[in-house]
Protein backbone atom coordinates (compact mmCIF):
# COMPACT_ATOMS: atom_id res chain seq x y z
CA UNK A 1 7.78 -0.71 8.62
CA UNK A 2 6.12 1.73 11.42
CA UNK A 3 6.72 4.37 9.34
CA UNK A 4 4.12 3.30 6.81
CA UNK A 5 1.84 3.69 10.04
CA UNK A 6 3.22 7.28 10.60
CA UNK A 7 2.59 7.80 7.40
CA UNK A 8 -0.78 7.21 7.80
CA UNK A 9 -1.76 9.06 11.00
CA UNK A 10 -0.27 11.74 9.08
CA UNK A 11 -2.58 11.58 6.44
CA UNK A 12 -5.83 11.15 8.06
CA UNK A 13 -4.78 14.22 10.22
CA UNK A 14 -4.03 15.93 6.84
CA UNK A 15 -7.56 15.36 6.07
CA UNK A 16 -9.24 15.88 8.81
CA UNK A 17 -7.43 19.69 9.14
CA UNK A 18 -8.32 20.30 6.01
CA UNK A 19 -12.01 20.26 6.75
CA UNK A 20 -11.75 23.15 9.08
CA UNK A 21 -11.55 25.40 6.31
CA UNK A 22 -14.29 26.86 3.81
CA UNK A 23 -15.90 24.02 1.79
CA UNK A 24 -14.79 24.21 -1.82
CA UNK A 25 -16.04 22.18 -5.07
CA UNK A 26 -15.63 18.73 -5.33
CA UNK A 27 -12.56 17.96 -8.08
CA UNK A 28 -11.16 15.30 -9.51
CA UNK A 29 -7.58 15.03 -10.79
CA UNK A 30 -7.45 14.15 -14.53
CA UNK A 31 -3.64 13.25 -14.83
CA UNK A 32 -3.45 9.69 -16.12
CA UNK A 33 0.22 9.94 -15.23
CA UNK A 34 -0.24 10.80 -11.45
CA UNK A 35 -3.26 8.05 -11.57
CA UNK A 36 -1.18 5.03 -12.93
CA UNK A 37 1.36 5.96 -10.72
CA UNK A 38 -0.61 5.79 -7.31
CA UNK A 39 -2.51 2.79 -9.47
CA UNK A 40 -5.95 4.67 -9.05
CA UNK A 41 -8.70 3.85 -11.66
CA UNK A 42 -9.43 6.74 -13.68
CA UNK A 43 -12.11 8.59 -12.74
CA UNK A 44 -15.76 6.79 -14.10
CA UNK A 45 -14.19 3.72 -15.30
CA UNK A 46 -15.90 0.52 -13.52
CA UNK A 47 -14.28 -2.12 -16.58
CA UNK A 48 -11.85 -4.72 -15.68
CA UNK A 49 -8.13 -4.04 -16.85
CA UNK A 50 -6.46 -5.50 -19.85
CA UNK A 51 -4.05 -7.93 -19.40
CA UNK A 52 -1.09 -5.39 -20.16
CA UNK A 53 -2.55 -2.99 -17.99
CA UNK A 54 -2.58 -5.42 -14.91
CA UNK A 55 1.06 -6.58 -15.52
CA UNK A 56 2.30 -3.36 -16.04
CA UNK A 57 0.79 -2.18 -13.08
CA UNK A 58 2.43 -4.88 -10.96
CA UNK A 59 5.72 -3.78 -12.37
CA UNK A 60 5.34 -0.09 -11.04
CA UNK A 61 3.96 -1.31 -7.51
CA UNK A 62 7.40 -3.81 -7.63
CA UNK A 63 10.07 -1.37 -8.90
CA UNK A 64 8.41 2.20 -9.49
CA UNK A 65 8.98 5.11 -7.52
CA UNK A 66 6.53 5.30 -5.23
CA UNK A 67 7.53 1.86 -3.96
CA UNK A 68 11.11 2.66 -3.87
CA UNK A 69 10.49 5.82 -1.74
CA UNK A 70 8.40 3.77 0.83
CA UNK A 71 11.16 0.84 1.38
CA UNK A 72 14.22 4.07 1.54
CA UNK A 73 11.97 5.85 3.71
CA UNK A 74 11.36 2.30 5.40
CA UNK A 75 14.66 1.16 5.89
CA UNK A 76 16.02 4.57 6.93
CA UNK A 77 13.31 4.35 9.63
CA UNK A 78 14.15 0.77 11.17
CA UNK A 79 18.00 2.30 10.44
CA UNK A 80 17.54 4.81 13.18
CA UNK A 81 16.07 2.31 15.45
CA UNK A 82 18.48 -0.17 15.07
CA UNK A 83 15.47 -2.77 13.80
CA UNK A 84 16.52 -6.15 13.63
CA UNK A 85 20.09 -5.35 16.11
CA UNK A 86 21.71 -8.14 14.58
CA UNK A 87 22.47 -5.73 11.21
CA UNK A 88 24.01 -2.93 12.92
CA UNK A 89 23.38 1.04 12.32
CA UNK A 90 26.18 1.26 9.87
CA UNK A 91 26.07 1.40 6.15
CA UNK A 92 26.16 -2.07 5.52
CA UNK A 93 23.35 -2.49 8.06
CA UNK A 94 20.99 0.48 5.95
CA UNK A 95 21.53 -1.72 2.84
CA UNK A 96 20.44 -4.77 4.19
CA UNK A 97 17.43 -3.52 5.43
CA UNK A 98 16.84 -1.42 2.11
CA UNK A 99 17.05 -5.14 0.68
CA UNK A 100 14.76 -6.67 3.08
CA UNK A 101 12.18 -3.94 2.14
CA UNK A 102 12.66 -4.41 -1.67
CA UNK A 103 12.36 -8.37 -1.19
CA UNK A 104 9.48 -8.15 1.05
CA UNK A 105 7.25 -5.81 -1.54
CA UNK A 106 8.68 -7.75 -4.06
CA UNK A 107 7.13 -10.99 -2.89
CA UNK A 108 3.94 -9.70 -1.76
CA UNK A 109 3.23 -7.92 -5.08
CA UNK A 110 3.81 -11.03 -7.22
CA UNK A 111 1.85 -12.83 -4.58
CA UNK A 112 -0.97 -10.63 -5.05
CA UNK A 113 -0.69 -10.23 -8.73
CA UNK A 114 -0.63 -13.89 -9.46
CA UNK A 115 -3.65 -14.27 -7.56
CA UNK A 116 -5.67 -11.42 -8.55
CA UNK A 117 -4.80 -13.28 -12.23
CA UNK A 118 -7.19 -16.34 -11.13
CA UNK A 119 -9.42 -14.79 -8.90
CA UNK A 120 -9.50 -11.97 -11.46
CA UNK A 121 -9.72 -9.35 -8.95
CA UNK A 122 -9.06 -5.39 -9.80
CA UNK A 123 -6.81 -4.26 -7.09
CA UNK A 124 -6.66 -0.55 -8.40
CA UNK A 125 -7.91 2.04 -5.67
CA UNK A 126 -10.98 3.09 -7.19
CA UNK A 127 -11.93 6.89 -5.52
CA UNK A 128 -15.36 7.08 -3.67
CA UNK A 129 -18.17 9.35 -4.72
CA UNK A 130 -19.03 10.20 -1.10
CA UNK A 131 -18.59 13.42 0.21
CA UNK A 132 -17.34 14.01 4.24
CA UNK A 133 -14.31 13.05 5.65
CA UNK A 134 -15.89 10.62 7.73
CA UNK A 135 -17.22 8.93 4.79
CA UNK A 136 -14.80 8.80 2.83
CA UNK A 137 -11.83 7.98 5.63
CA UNK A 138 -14.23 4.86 6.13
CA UNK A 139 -14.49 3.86 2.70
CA UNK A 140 -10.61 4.38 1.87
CA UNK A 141 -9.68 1.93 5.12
CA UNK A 142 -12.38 -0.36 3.61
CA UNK A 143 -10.90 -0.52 0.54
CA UNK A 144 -7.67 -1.70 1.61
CA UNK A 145 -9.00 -5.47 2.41
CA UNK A 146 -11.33 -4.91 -1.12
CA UNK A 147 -11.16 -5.18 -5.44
CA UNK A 148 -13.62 -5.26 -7.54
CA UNK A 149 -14.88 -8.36 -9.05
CA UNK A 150 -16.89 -8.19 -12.50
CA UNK A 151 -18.09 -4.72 -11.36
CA UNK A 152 -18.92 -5.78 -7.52
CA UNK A 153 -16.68 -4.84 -4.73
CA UNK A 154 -15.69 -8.00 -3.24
CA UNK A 155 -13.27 -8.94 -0.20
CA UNK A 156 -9.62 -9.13 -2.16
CA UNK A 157 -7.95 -12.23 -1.79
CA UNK A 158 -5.47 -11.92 -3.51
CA UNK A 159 -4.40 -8.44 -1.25
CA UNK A 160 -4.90 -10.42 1.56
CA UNK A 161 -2.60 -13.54 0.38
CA UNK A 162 -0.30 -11.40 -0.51
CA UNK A 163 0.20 -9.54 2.77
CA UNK A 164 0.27 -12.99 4.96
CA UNK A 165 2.40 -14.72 2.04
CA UNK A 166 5.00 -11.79 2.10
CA UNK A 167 5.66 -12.08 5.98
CA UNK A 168 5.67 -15.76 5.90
CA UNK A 169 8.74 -15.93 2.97
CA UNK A 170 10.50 -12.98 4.49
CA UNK A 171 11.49 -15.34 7.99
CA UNK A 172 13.51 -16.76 5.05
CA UNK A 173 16.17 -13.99 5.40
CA UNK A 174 15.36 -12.40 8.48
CA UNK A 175 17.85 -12.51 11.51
CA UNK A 176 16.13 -14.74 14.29
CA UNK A 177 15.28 -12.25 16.56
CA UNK A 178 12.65 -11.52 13.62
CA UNK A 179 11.54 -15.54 13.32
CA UNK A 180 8.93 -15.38 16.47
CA UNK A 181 4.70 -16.28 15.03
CA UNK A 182 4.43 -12.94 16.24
CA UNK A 183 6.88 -11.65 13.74
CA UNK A 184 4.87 -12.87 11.20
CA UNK A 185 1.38 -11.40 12.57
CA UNK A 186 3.30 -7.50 13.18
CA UNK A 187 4.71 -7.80 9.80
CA UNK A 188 0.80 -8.16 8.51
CA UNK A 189 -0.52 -5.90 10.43
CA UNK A 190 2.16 -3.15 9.39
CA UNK A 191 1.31 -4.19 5.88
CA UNK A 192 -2.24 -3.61 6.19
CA UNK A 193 -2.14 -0.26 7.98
CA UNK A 194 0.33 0.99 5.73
CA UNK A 195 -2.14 0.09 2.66
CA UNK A 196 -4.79 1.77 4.35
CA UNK A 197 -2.74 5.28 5.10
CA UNK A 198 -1.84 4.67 1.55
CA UNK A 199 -5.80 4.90 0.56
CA UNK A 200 -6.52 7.49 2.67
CA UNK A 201 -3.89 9.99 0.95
CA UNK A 202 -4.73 9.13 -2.22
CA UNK A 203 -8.71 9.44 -1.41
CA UNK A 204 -7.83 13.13 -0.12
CA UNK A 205 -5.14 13.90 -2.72
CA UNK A 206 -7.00 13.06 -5.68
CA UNK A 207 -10.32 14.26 -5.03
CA UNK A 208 -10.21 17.15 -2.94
């Protein structure tokens, strides 16, 4: 999971160097592909999502690329570093940690989804209007413990049940050097920052 946190060092520092060059005109990206895909609400649009919309866009944060990249990526990262010991560095040991990662997003996005359903909270990324890279680095870390609520931006439950719920059921499956509270609280925290890297890129990436 560090490498989620990697990741986003790596993007803010993306960001910030990218400041150091000639201002240019604000742009948005258009691409409803490239939006649905990184689950960012089209540019302008403040309405709540259809039911289809929000179910479909709990299948691509479950099983779409993007998530499948991150728990490779993921697994190949805790692979190197022999994270948990008890599974080895060889190829069986890669494929049970690919597994762990799928099972861990797996929970915490249905988590999340079913309780964004009764809270009926919009957990899109919705792109700020700010310009600055401090203002907008602040607002895309923000946003990562935020939906919007009947137009209002709101503190997201169901993002934040999902996170704690996730780490919680994984002890389920984990070896027991992994079964320690603090387990629990690293495998939140991880979550979190890697949401937050994951806001910052696509704050910088789609509105440049």
């Amino acid at each position: 999971m560090r490498i989620i946190v990697l990741f986003s060092g790596l993007a803010m520092a993306a960001s910030l160097g990218a400041q150091t060059e000639p201002p240019a005109p604000r742009r948005a990206f258009e691409g409803n592909g490239l939006l649905k895909l990184l689950e960012v609400a089209p540019p302008g649009q403040q309405g709540p999502q259809t039911q289809r919309e929000r179910f479909m866009s709990y299948v691509r944060r479950t099983v779409g690329p993007v998530p499948l990249l991150v728990e490779a990526t993921t697994a190949a990262y805790d692979q190197g570093w022999d994270r948990p010991q008890e599974w080895g560095q060889e190829s069986g040991g890669y494929a049970k940690r690919f597994a762990n990662a799928i099972a861990y997003n797996g929970v915490r996005q249905t988590i999340t989804y079913g309780m964004s359903l009764w809270t009926h909270e919009d957990t899109r990324y919705f792109p700020s209007d700010r310009d600055g890279v401090w203002g907008r680095t602040v607002y895309a870390l923000r946003s990562t413990l935020t939906a919007r609520h009947n137009g209002r931006v709101v503190f997201s439950i169901s993002a934040m049940t999902g996170a704690v719920g996730a780490a919680a059921i994984s002890r389920a499956w984990v070896p027991d050097s992994w079964q320690h509270p603090k387990n629990v609280a690293a495998s939140v925290g991880l979550t979190l920052a890697g949401m937050a890297g994951f806001n910052v890129a696509r704050e910088f990436l789609l509105r440049r």
